[in-house]
C-alpha atoms as a PDB file:
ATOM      1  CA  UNK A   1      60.645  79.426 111.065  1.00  0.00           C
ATOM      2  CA  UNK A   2      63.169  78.906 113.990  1.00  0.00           C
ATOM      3  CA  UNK A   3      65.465  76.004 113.687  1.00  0.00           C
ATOM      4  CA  UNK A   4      65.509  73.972 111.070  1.00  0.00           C
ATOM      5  CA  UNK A   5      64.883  70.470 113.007  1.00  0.00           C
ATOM      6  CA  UNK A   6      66.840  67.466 110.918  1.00  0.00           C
ATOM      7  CA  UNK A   7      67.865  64.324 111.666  1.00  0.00           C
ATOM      8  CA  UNK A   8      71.516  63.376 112.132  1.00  0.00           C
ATOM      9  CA  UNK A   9      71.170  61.577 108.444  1.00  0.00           C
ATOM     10  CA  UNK A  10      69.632  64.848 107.033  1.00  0.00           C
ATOM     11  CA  UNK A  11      72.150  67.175 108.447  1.00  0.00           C
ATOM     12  CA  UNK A  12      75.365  65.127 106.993  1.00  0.00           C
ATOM     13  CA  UNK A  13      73.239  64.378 103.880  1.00  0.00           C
ATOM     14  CA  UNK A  14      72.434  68.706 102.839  1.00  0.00           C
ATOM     15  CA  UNK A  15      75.700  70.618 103.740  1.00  0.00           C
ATOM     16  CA  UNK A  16      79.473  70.538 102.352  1.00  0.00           C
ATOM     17  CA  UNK A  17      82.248  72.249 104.598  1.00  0.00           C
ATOM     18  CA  UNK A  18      83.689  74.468 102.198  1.00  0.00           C
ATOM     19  CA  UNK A  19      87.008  74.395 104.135  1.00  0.00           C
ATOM     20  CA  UNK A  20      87.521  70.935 104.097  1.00  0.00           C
ATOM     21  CA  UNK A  21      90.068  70.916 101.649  1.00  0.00           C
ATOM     22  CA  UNK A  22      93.543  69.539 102.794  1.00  0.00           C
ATOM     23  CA  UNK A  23      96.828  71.457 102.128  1.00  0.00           C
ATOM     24  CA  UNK A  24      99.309  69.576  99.895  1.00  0.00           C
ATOM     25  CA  UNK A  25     101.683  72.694  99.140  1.00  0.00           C
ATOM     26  CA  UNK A  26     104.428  72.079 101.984  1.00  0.00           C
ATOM     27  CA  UNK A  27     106.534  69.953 100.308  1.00  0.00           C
ATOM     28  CA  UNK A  28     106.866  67.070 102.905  1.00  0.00           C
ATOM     29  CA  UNK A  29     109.343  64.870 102.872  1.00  0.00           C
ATOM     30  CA  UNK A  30     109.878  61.031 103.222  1.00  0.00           C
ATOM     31  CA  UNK A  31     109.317  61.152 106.875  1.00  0.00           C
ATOM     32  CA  UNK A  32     106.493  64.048 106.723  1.00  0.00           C
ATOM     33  CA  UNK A  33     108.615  66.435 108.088  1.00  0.00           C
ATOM     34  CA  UNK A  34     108.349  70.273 106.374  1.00  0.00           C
ATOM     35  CA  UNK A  35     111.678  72.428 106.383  1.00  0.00           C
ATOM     36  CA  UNK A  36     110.809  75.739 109.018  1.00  0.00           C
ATOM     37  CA  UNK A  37     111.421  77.522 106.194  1.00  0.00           C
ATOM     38  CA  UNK A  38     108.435  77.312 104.004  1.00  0.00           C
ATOM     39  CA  UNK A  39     106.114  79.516 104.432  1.00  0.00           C
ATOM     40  CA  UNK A  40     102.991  79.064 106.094  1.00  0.00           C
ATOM     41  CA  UNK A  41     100.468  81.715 107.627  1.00  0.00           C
ATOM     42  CA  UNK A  42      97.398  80.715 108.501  1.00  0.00           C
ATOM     43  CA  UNK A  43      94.079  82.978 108.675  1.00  0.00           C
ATOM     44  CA  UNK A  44      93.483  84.228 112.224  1.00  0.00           C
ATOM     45  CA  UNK A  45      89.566  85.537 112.680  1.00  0.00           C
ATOM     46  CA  UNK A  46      87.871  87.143 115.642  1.00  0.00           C
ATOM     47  CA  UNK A  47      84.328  86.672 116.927  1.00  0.00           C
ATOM     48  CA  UNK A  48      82.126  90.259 117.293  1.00  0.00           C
ATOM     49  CA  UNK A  49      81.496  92.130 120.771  1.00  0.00           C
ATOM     50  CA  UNK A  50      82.675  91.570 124.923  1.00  0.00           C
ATOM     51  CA  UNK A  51      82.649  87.815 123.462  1.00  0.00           C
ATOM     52  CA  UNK A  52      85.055  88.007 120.887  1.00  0.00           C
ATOM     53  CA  UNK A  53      87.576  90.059 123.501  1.00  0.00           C
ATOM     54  CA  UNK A  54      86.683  86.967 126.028  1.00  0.00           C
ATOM     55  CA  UNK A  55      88.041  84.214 123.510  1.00  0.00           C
ATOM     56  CA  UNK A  56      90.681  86.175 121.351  1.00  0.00           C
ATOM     57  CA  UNK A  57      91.603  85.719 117.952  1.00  0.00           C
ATOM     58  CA  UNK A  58      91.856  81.808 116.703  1.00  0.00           C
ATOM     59  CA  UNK A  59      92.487  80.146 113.652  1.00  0.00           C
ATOM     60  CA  UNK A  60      91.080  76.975 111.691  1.00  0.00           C
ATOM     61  CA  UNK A  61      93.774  74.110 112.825  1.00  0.00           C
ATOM     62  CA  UNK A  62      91.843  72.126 115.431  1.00  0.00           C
ATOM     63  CA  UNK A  63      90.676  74.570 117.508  1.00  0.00           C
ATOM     64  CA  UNK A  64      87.923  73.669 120.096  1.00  0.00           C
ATOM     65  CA  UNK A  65      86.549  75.412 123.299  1.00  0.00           C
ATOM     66  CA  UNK A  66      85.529  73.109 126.097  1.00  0.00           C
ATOM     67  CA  UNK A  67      83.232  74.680 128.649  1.00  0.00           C
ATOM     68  CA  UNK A  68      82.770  73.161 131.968  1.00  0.00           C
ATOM     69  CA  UNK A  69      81.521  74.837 135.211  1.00  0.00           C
ATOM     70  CA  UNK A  70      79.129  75.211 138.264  1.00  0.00           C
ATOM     71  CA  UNK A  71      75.745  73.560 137.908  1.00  0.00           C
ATOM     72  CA  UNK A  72      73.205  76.492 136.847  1.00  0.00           C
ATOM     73  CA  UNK A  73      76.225  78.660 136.577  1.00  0.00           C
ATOM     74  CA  UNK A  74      75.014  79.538 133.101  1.00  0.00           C
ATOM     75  CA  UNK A  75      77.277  77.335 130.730  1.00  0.00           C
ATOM     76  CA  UNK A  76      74.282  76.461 127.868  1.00  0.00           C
ATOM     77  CA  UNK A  77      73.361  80.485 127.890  1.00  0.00           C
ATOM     78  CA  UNK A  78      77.194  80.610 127.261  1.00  0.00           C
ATOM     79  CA  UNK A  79      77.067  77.927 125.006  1.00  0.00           C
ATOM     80  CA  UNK A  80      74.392  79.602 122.911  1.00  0.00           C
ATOM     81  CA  UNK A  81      75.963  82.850 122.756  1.00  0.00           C
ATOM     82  CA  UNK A  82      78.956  81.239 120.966  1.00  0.00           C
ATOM     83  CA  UNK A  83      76.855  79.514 118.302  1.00  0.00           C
ATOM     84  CA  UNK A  84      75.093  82.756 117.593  1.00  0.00           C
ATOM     85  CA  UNK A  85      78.613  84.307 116.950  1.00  0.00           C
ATOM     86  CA  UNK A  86      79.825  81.782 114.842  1.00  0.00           C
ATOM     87  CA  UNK A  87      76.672  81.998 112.758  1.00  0.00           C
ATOM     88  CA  UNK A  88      77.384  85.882 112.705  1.00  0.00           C
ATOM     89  CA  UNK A  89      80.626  85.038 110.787  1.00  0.00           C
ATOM     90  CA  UNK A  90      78.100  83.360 108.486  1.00  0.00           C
ATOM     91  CA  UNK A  91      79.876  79.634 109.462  1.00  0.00           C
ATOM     92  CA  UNK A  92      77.443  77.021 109.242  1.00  0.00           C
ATOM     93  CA  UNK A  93      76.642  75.645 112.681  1.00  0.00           C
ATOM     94  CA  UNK A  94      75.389  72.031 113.395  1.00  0.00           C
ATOM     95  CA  UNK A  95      74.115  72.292 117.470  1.00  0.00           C
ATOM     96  CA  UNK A  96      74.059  68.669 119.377  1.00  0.00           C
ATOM     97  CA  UNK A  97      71.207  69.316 121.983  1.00  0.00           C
ATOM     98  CA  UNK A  98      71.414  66.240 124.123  1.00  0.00           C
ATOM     99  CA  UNK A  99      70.661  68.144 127.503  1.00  0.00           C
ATOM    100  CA  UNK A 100      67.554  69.591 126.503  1.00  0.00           C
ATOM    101  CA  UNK A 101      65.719  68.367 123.719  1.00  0.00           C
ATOM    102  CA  UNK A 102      64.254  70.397 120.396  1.00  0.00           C
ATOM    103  CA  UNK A 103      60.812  70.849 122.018  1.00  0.00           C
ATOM    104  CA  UNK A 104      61.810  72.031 125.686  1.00  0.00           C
ATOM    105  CA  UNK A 105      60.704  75.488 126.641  1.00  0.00           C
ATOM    106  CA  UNK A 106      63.832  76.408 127.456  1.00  0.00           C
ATOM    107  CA  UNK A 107      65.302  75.670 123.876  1.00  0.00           C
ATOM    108  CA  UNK A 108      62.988  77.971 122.882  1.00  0.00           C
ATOM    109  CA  UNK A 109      63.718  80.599 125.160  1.00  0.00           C
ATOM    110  CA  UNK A 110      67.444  80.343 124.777  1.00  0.00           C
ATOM    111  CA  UNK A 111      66.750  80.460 120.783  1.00  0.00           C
ATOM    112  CA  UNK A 112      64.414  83.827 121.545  1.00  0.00           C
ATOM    113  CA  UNK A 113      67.308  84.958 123.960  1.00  0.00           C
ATOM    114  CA  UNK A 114      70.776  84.633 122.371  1.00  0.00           C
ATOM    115  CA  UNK A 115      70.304  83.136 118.928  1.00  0.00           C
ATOM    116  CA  UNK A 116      69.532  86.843 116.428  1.00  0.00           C
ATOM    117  CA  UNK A 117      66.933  85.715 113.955  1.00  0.00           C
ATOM    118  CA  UNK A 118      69.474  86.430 110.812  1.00  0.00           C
ATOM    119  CA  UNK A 119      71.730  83.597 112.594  1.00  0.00           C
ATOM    120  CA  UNK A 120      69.178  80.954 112.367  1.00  0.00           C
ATOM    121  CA  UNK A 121      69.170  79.851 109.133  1.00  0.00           C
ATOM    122  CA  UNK A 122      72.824  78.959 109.563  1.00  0.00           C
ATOM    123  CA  UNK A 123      72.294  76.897 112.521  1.00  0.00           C
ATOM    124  CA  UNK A 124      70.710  73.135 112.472  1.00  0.00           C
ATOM    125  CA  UNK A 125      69.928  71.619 115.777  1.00  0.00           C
ATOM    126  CA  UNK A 126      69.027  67.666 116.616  1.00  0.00           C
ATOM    127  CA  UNK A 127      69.107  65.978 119.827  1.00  0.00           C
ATOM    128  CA  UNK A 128      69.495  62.501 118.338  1.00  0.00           C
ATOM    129  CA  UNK A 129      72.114  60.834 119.685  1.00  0.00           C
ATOM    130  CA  UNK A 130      74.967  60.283 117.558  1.00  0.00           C
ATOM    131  CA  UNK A 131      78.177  57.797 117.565  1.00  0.00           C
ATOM    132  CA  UNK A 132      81.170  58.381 116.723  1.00  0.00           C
ATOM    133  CA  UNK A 133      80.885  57.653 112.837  1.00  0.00           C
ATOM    134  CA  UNK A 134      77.810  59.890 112.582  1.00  0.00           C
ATOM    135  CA  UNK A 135      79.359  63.016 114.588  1.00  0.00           C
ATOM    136  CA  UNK A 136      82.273  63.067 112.336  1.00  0.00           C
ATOM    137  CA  UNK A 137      80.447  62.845 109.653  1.00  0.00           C
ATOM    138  CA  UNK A 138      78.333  65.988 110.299  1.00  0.00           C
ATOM    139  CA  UNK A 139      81.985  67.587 111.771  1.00  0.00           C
ATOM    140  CA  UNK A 140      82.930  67.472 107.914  1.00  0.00           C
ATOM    141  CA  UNK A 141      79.657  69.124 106.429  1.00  0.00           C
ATOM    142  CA  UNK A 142      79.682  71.942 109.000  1.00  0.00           C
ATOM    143  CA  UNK A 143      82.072  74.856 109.877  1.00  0.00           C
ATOM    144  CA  UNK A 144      81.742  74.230 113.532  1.00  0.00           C
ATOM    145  CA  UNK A 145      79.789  71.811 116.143  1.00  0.00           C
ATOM    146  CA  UNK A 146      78.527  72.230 119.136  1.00  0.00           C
ATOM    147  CA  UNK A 147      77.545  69.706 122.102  1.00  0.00           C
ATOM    148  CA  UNK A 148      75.676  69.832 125.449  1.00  0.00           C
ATOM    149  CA  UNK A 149      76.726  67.642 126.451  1.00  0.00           C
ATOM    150  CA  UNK A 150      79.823  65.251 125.634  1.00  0.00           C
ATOM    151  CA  UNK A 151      78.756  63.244 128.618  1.00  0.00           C
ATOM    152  CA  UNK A 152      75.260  62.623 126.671  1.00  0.00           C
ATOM    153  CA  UNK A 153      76.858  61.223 123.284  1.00  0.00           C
ATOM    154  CA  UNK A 154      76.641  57.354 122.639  1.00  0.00           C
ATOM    155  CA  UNK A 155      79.985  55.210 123.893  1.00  0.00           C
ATOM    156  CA  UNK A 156      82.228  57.899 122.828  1.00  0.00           C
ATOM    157  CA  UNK A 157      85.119  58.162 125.609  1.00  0.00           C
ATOM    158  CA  UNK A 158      87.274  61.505 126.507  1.00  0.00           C
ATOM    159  CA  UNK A 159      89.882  59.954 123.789  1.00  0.00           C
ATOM    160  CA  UNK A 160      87.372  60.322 121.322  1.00  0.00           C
ATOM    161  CA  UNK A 161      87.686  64.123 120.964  1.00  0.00           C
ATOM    162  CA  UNK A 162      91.017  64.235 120.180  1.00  0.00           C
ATOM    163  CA  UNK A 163      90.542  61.964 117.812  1.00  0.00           C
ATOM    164  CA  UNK A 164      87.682  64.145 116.605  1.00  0.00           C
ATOM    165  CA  UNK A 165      89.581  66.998 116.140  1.00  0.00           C
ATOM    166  CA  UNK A 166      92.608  65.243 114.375  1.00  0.00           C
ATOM    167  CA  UNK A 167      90.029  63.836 112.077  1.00  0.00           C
ATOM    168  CA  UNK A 168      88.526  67.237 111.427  1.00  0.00           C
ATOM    169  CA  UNK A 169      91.250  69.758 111.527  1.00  0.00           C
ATOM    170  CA  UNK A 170      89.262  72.780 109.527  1.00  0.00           C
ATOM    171  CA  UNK A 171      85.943  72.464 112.204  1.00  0.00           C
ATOM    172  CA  UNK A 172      85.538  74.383 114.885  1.00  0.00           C
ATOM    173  CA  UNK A 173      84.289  72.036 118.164  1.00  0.00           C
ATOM    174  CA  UNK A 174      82.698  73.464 121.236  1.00  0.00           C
ATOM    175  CA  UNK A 175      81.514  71.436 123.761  1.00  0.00           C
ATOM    176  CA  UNK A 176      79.848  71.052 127.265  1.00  0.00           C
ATOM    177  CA  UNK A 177      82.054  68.789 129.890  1.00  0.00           C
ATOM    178  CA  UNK A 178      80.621  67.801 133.097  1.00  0.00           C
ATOM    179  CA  UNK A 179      82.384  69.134 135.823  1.00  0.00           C
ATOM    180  CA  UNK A 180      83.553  67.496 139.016  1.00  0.00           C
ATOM    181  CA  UNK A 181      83.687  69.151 142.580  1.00  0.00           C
ATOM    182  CA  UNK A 182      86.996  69.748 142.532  1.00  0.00           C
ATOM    183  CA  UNK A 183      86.470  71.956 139.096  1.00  0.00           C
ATOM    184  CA  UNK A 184      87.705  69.422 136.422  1.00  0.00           C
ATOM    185  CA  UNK A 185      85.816  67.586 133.326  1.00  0.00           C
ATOM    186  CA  UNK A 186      83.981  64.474 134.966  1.00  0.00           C
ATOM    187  CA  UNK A 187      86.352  61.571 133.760  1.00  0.00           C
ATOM    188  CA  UNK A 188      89.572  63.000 133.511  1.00  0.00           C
ATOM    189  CA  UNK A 189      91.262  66.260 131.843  1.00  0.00           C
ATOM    190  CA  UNK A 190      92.229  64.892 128.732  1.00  0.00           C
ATOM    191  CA  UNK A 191      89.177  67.158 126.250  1.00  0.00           C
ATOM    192  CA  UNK A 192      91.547  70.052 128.387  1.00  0.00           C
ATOM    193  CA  UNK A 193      95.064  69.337 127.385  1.00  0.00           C
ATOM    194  CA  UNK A 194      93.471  68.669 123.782  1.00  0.00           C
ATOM    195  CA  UNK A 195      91.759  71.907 123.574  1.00  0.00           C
ATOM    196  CA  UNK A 196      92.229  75.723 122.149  1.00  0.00           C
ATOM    197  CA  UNK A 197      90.633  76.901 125.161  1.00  0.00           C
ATOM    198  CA  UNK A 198      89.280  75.814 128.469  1.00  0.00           C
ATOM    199  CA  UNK A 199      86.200  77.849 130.104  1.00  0.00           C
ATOM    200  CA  UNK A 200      84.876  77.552 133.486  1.00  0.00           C
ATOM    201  CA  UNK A 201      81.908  79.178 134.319  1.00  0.00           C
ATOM    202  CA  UNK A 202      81.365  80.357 137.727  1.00  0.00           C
ATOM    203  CA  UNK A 203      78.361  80.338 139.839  1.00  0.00           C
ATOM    204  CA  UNK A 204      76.701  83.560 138.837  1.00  0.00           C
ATOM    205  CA  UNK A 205      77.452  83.324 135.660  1.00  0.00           C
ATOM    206  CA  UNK A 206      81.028  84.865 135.663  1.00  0.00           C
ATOM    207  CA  UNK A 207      83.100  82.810 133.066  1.00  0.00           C
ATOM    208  CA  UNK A 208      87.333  82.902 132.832  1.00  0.00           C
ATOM    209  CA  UNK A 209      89.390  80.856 130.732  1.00  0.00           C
ATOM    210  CA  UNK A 210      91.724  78.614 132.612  1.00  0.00           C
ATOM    211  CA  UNK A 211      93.142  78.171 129.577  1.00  0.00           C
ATOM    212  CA  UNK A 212      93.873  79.907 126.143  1.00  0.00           C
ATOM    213  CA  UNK A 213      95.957  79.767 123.618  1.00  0.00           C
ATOM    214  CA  UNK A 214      94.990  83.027 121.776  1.00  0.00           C
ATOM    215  CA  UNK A 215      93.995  85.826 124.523  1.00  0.00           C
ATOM    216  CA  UNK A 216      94.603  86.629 127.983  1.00  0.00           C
ATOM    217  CA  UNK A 217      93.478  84.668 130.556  1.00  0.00           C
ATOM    218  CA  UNK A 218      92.883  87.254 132.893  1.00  0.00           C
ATOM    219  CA  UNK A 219      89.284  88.463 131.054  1.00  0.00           C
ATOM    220  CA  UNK A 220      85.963  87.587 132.381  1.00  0.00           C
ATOM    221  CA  UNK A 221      82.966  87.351 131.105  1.00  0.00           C
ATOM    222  CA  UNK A 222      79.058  87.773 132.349  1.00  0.00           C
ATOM    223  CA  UNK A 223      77.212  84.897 130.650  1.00  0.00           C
ATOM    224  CA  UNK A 224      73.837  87.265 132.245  1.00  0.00           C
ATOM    225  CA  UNK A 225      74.951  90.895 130.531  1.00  0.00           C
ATOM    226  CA  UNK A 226      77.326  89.552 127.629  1.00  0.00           C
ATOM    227  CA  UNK A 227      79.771  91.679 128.757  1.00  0.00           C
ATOM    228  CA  UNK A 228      83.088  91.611 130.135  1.00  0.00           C
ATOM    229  CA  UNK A 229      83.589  91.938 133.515  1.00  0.00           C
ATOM    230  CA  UNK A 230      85.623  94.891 134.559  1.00  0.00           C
ATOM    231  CA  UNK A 231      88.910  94.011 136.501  1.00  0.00           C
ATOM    232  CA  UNK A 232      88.301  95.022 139.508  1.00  0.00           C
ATOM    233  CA  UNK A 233      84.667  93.493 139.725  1.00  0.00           C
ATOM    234  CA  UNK A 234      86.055  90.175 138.469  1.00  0.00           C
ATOM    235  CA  UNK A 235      88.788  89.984 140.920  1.00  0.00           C
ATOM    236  CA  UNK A 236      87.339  87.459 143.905  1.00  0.00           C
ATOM    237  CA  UNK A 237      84.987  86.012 142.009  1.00  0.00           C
END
């Protein structure tokens, strides 16, 4: 009933990534170079509804969403909504809640509110704590991971994502970055210039990507109605 609450040991321990499988077929050379020529097209998926519009199509070669924004602005409803639709695609997702723990009441009420009860069985939560060794592990037993918040996780450093991702090309990575005043990830940009796409969310709950490498940045999204923002509501805000 719910989530299924595991510890970090139990969720590497149960699950196998069933795209985890490296390709060998380009025919590198010495130097680990491939010829342009060969051919190589990877998948490209799309996420359901106003949220799948929002983030475009994307495929499964290191792509990650970092999500930063005002405080209260809405960016764990947001959060939520995206593990629901990755569930939806029936990918198995592995939630880090460091923010607010398993038994908080407003877990539970974000589970009630954005997480559809046919999703959960796909989705293991924990808010242990884990280091570097332990989040990649669980990286290569799920199809995507998500984390509120990066600041929360034990001695890993902004470097430590890309690293992450490099080590983990086939998982999908979402993850909560404290934001600064001046609307920048607390402790630098680097997650940004590493990542698929960059979301701020705005107070009110109006989201834009500053950055996206699959869709238009010009979309907005209401974290509070799921639903895109028409253009000219969006425009000032």
């Amino acid at each position: 009933v719910g989530y299924t609450i595991k510890s970090v040991t139990n969720i590497i321990k149960n699950f196998v990534n069933p795209n985890n499988e490296s390709d060998n077929s380009l025919g590198r050379n010495s130097l680990g170079l491939v010829n342009f020529t060969v051919p190589h097209n990877p998948k490209t998926y799309k996420l359901s509804g106003d949220l799948g519009k929002f983030l475009g199509e994307f495929d499964r070669n290191r792509y990650s969403i970092v999500i930063r924004g005002d405080k209260g602005a809405g960016k764990s409803r947001l959060l939520y909504q995206i593990i629901n639709a990755f569930a939806g695609k029936k990918y198995r997702v592995a939630f880090i809640s460091l923010e607010m723990g398993i038994q908080s009441s407003i877990t539970q009420r974000y589970k009630k509110e954005y997480i559809s009860p046919a999703n959960l069985k796909r989705i293991d939560i924990t808010d242990n704590r884990p280091d570097f060794d332990q989040l990649n592990a669980i990286c290569k037993n799920y199809d995507a991971v998500a984390i509120d918040s990066w600041t929360k996780l034990s001695g890993l450093s902004q470097a430590d994502f890309d690293r992450l991702l490099k080590d983990n090309p086939d998982t999908i990575i979402i993850s909560i970055f404290q934001s600064t005043t001046a609307k920048v990830t607390r402790g630098g940009n680097m997650p940004e210039f590493d990542a698929s796409v960059v979301i701020h969310v705005h107070e009110g709950g109006i989201a834009e990507c500053e950055k996206n490498r699959f869709a238009p940045t010009y979309l907005k999204y209401s974290v509070f109605s799921k639903k895109l923002v028409p253009m000219e509501e969006g425009k000032n805000d």
